[in-house]
PDB file of N, CA and C in Angstrom:
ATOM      1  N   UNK A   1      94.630  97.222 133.166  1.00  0.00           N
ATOM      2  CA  UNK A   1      95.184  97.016 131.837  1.00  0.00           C
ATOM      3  C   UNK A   1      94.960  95.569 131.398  1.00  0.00           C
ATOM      4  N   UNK A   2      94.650  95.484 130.161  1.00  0.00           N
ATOM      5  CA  UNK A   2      94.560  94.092 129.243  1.00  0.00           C
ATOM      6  C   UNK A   2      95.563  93.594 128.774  1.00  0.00           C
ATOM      7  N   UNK A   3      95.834  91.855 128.782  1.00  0.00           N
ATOM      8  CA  UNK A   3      97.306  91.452 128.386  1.00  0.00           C
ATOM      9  C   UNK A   3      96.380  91.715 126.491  1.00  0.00           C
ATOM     10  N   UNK A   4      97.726  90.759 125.944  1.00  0.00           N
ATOM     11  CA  UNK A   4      97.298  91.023 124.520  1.00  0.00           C
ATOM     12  C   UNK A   4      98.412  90.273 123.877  1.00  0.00           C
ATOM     13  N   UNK A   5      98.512  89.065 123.187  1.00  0.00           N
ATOM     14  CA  UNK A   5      99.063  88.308 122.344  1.00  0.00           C
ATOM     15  C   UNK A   5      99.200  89.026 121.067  1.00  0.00           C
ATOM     16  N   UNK A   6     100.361  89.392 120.628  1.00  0.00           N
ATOM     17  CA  UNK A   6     100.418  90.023 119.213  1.00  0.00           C
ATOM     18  C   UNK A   6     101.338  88.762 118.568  1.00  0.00           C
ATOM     19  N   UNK A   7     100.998  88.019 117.750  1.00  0.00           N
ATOM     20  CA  UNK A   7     101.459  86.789 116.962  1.00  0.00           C
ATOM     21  C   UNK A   7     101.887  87.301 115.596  1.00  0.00           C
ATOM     22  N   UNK A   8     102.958  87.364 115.381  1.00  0.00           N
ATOM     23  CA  UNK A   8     104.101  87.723 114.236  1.00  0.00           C
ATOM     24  C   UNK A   8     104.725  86.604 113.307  1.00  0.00           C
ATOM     25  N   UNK A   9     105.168  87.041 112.019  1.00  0.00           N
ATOM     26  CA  UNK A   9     106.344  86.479 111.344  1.00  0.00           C
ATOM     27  C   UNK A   9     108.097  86.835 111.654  1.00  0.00           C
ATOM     28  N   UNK A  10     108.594  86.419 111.849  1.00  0.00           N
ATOM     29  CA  UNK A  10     109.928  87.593 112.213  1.00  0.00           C
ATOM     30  C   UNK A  10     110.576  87.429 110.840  1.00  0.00           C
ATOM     31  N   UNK A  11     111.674  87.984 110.871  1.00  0.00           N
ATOM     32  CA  UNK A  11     112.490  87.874 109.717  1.00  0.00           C
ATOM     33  C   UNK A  11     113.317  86.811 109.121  1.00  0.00           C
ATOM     34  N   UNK A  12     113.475  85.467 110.001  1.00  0.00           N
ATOM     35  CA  UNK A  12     113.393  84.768 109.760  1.00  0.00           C
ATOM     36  C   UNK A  12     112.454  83.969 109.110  1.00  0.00           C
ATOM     37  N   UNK A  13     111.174  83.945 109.049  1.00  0.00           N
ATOM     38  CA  UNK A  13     109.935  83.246 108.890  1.00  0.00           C
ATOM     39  C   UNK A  13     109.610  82.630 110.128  1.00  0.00           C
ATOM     40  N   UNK A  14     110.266  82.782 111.169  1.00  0.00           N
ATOM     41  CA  UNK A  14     109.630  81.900 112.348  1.00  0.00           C
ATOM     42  C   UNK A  14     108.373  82.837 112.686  1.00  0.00           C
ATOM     43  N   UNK A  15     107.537  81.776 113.423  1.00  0.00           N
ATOM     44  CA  UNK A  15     106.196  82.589 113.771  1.00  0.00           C
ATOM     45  C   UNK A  15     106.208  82.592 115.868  1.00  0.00           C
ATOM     46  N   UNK A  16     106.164  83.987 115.538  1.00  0.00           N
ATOM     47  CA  UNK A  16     106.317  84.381 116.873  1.00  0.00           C
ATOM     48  C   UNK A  16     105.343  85.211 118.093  1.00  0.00           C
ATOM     49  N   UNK A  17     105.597  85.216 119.278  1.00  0.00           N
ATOM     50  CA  UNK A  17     103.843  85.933 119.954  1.00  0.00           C
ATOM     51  C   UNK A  17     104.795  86.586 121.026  1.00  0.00           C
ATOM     52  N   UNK A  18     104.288  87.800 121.329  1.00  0.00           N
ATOM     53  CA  UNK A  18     104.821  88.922 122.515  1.00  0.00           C
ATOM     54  C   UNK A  18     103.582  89.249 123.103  1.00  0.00           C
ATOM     55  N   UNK A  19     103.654  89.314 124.114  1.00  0.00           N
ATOM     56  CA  UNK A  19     102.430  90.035 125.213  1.00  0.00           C
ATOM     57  C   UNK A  19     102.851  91.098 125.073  1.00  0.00           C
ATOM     58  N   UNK A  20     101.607  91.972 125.720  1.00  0.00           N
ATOM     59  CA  UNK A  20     102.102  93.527 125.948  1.00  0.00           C
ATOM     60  C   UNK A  20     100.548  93.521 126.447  1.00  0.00           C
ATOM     61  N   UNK A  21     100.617  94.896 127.591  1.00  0.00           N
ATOM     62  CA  UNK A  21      99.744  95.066 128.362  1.00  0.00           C
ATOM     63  C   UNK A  21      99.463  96.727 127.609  1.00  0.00           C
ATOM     64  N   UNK A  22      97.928  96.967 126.987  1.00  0.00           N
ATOM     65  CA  UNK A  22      97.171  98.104 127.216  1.00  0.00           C
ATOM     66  C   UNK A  22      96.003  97.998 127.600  1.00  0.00           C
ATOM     67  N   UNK A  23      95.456  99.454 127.543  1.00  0.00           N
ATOM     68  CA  UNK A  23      94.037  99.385 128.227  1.00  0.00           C
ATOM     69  C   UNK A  23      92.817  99.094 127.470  1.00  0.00           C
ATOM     70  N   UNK A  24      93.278  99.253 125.981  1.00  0.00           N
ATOM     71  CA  UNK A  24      92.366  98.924 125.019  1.00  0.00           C
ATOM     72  C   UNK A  24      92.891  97.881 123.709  1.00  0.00           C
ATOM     73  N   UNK A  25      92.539  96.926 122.892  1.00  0.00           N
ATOM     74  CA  UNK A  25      92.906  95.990 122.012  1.00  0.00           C
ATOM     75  C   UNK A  25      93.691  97.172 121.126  1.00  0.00           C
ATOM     76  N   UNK A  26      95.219  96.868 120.630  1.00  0.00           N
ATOM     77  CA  UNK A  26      95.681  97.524 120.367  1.00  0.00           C
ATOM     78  C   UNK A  26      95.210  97.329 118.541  1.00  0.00           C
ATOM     79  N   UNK A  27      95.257  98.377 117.713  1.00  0.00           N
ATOM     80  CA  UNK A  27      95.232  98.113 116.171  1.00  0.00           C
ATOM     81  C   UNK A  27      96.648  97.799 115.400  1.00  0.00           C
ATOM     82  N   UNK A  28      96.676  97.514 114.212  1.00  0.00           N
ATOM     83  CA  UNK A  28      97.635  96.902 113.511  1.00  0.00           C
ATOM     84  C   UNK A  28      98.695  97.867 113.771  1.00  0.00           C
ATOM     85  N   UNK A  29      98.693  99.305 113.451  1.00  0.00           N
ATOM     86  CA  UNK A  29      99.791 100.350 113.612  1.00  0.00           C
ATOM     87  C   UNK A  29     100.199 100.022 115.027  1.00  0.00           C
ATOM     88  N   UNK A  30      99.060 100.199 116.354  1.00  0.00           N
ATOM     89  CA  UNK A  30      99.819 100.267 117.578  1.00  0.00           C
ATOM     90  C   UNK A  30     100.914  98.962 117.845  1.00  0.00           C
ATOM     91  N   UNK A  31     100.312  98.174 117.531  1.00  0.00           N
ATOM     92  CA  UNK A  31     101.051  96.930 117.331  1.00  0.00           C
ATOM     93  C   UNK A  31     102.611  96.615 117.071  1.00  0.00           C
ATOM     94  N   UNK A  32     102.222  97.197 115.610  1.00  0.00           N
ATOM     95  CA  UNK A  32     104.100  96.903 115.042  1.00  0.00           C
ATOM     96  C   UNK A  32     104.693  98.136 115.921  1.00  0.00           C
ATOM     97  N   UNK A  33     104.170  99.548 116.354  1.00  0.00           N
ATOM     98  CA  UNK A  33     105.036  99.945 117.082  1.00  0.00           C
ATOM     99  C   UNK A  33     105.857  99.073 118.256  1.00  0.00           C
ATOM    100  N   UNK A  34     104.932  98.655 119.260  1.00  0.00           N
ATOM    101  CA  UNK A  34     105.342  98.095 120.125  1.00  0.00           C
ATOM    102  C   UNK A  34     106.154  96.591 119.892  1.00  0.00           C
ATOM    103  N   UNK A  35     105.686  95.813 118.619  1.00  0.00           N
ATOM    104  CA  UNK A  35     106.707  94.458 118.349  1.00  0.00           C
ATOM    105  C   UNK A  35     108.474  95.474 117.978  1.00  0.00           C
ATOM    106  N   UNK A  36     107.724  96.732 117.140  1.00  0.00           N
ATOM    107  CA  UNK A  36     109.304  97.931 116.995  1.00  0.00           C
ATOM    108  C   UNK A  36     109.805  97.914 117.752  1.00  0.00           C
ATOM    109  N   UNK A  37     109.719  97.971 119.082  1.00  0.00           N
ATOM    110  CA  UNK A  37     110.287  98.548 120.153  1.00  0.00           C
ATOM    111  C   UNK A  37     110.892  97.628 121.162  1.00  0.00           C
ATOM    112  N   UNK A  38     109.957  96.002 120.646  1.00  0.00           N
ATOM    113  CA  UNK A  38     110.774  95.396 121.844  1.00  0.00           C
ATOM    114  C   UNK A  38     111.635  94.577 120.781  1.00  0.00           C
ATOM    115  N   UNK A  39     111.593  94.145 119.520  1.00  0.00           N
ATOM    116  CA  UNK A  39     112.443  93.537 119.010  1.00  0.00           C
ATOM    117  C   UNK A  39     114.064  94.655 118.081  1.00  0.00           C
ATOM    118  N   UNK A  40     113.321  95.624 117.706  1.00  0.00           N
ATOM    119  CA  UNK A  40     114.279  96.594 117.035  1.00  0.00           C
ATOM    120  C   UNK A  40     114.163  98.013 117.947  1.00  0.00           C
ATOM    121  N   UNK A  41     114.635  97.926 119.017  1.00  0.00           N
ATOM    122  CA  UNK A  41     114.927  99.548 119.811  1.00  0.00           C
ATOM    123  C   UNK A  41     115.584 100.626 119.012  1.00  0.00           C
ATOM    124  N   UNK A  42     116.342 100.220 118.439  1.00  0.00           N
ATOM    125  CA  UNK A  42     117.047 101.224 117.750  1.00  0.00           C
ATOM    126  C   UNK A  42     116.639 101.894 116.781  1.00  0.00           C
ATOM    127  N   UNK A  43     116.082 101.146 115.259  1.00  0.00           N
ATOM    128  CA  UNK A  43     114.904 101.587 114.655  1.00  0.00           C
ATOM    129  C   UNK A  43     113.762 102.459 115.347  1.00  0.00           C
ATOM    130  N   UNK A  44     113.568 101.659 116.144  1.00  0.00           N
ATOM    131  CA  UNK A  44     112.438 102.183 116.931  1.00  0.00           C
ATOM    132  C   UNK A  44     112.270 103.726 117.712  1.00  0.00           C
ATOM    133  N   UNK A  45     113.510 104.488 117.957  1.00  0.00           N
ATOM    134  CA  UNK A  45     113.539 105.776 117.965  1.00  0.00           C
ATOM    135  C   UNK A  45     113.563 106.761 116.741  1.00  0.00           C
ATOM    136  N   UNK A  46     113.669 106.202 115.709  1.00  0.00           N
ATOM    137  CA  UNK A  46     113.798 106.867 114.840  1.00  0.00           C
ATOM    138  C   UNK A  46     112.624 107.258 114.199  1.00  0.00           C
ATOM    139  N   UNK A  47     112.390 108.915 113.222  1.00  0.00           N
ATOM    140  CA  UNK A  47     111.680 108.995 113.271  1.00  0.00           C
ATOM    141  C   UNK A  47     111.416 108.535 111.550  1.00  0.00           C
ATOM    142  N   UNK A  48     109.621 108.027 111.670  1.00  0.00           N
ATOM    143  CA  UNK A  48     109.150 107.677 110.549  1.00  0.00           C
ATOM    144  C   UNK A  48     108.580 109.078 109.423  1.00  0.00           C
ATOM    145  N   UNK A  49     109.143 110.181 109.515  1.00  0.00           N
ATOM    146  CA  UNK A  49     108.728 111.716 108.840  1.00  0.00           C
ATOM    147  C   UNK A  49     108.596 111.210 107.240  1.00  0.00           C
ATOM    148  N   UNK A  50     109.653 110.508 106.668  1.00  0.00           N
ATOM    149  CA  UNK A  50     108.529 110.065 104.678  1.00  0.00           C
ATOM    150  C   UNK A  50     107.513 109.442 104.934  1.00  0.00           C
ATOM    151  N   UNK A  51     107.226 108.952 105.695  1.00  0.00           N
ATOM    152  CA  UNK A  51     105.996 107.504 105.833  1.00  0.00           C
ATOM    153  C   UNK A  51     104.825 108.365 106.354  1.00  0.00           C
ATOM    154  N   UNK A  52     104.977 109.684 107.055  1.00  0.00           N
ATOM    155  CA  UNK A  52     103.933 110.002 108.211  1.00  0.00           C
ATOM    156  C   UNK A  52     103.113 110.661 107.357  1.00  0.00           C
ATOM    157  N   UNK A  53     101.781 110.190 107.139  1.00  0.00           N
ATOM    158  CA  UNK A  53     100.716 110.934 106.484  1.00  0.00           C
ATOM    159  C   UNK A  53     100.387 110.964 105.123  1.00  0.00           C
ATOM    160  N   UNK A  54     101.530 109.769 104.441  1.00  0.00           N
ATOM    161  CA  UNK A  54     101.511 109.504 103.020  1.00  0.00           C
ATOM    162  C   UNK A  54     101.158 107.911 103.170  1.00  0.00           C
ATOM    163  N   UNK A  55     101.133 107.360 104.240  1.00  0.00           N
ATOM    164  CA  UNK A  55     101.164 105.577 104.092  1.00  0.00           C
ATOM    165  C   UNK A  55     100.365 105.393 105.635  1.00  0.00           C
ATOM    166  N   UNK A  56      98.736 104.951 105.350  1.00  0.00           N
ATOM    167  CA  UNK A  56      98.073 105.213 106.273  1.00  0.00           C
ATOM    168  C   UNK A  56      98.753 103.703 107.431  1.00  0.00           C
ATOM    169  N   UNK A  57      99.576 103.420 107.370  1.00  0.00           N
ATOM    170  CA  UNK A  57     100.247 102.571 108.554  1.00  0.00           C
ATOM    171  C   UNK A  57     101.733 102.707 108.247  1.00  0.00           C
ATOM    172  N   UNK A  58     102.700 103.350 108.556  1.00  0.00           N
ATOM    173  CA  UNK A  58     103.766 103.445 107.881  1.00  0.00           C
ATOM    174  C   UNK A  58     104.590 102.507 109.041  1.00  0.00           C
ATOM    175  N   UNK A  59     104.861 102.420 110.543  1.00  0.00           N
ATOM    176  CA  UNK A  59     104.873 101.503 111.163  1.00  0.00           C
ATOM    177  C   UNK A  59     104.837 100.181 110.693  1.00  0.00           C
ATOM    178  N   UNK A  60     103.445  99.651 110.216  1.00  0.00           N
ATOM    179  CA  UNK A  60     103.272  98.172 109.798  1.00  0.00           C
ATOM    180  C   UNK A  60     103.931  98.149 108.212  1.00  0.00           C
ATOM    181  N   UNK A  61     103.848  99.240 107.582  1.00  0.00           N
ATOM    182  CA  UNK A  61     104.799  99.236 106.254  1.00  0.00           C
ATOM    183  C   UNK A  61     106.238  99.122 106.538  1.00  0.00           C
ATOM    184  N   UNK A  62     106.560  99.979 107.060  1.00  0.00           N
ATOM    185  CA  UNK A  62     108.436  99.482 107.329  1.00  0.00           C
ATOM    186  C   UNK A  62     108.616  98.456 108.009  1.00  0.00           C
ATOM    187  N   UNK A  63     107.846  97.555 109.295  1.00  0.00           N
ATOM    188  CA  UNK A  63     108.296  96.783 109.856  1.00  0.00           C
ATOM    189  C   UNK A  63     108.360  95.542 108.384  1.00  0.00           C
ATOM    190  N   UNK A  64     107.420  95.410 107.735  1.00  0.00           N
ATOM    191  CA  UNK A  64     107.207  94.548 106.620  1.00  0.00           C
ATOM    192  C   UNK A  64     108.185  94.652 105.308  1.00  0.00           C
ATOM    193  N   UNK A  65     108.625  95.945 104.673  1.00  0.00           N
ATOM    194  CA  UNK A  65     109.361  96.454 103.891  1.00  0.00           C
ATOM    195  C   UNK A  65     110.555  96.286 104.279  1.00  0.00           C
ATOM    196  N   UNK A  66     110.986  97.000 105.366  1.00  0.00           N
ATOM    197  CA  UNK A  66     112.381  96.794 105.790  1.00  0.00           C
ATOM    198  C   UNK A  66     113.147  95.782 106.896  1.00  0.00           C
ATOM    199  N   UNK A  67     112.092  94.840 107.404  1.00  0.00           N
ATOM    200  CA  UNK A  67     112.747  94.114 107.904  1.00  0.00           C
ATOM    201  C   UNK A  67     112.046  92.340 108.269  1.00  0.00           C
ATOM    202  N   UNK A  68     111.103  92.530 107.269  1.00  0.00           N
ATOM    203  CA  UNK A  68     110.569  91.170 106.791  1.00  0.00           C
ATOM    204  C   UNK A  68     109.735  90.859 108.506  1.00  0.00           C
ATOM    205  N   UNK A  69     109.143  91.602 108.907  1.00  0.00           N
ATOM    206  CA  UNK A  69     107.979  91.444 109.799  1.00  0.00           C
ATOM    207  C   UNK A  69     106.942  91.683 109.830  1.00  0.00           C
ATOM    208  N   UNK A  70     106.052  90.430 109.367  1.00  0.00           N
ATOM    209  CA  UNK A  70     104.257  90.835 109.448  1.00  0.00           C
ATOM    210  C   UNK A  70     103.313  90.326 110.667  1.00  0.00           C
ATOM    211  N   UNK A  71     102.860  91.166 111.495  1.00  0.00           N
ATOM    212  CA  UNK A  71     101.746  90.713 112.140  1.00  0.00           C
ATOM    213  C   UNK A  71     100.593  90.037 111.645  1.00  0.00           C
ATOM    214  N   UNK A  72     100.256  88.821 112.735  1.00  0.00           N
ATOM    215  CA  UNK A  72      99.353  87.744 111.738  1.00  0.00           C
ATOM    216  C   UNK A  72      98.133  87.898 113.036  1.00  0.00           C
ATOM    217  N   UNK A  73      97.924  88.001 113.747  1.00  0.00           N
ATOM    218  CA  UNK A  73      97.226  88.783 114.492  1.00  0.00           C
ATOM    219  C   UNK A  73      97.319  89.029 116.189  1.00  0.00           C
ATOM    220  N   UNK A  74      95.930  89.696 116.853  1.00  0.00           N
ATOM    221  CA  UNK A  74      96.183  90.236 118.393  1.00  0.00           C
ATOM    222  C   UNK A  74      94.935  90.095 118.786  1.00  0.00           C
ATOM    223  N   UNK A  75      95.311  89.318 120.089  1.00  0.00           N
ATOM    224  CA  UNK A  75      94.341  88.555 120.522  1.00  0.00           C
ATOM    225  C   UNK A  75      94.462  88.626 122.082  1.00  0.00           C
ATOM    226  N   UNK A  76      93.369  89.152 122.445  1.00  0.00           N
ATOM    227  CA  UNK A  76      93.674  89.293 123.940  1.00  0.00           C
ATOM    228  C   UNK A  76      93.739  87.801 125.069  1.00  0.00           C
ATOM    229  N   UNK A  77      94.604  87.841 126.097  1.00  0.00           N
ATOM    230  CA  UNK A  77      94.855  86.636 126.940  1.00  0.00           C
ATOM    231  C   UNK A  77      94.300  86.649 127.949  1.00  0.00           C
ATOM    232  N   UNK A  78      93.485  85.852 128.347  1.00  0.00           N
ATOM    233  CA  UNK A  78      92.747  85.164 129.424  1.00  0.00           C
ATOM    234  C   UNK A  78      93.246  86.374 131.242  1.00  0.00           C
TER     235      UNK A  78
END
């Protein structure tokens, strides 16, 4: 497995970076799932059913819409 720097805004405006290990460079959707999951768990079970198949990233749309988090990018680590 590959580490992987995902570098964020949080809701504060601070600019922030989480590792996470997959086997392939993750894309913008896989992404905010996983920043979902380790910063908002709770959100993060819930399911996205208005967003799914009407908003081709609905993940990176709600993390941005509803809780002022944009990924600024993912960059794999040494």
């Amino acid at each position: 497995m590959s580490k992987w720097a995902v570098t964020f805004v949080d809701d504060h405006g601070v600019q922030d970076t989480e590792h996470f290990e997959c086997a392939s460079q993750p894309d913008l959707e896989q992404a905010a799932r996983l920043i979902r999951a380790k910063l908002l768990p709770v959100p993060a079970a819930l399911d996205l059913n208005d967003l799914e198949g009407r908003t081709p990233e609905p993940t990176v749309k709600s993390l941005k819409d509803q809780n002022s988090i944009q990924i600024l990018s993912i960059t794999p680590l040494p």
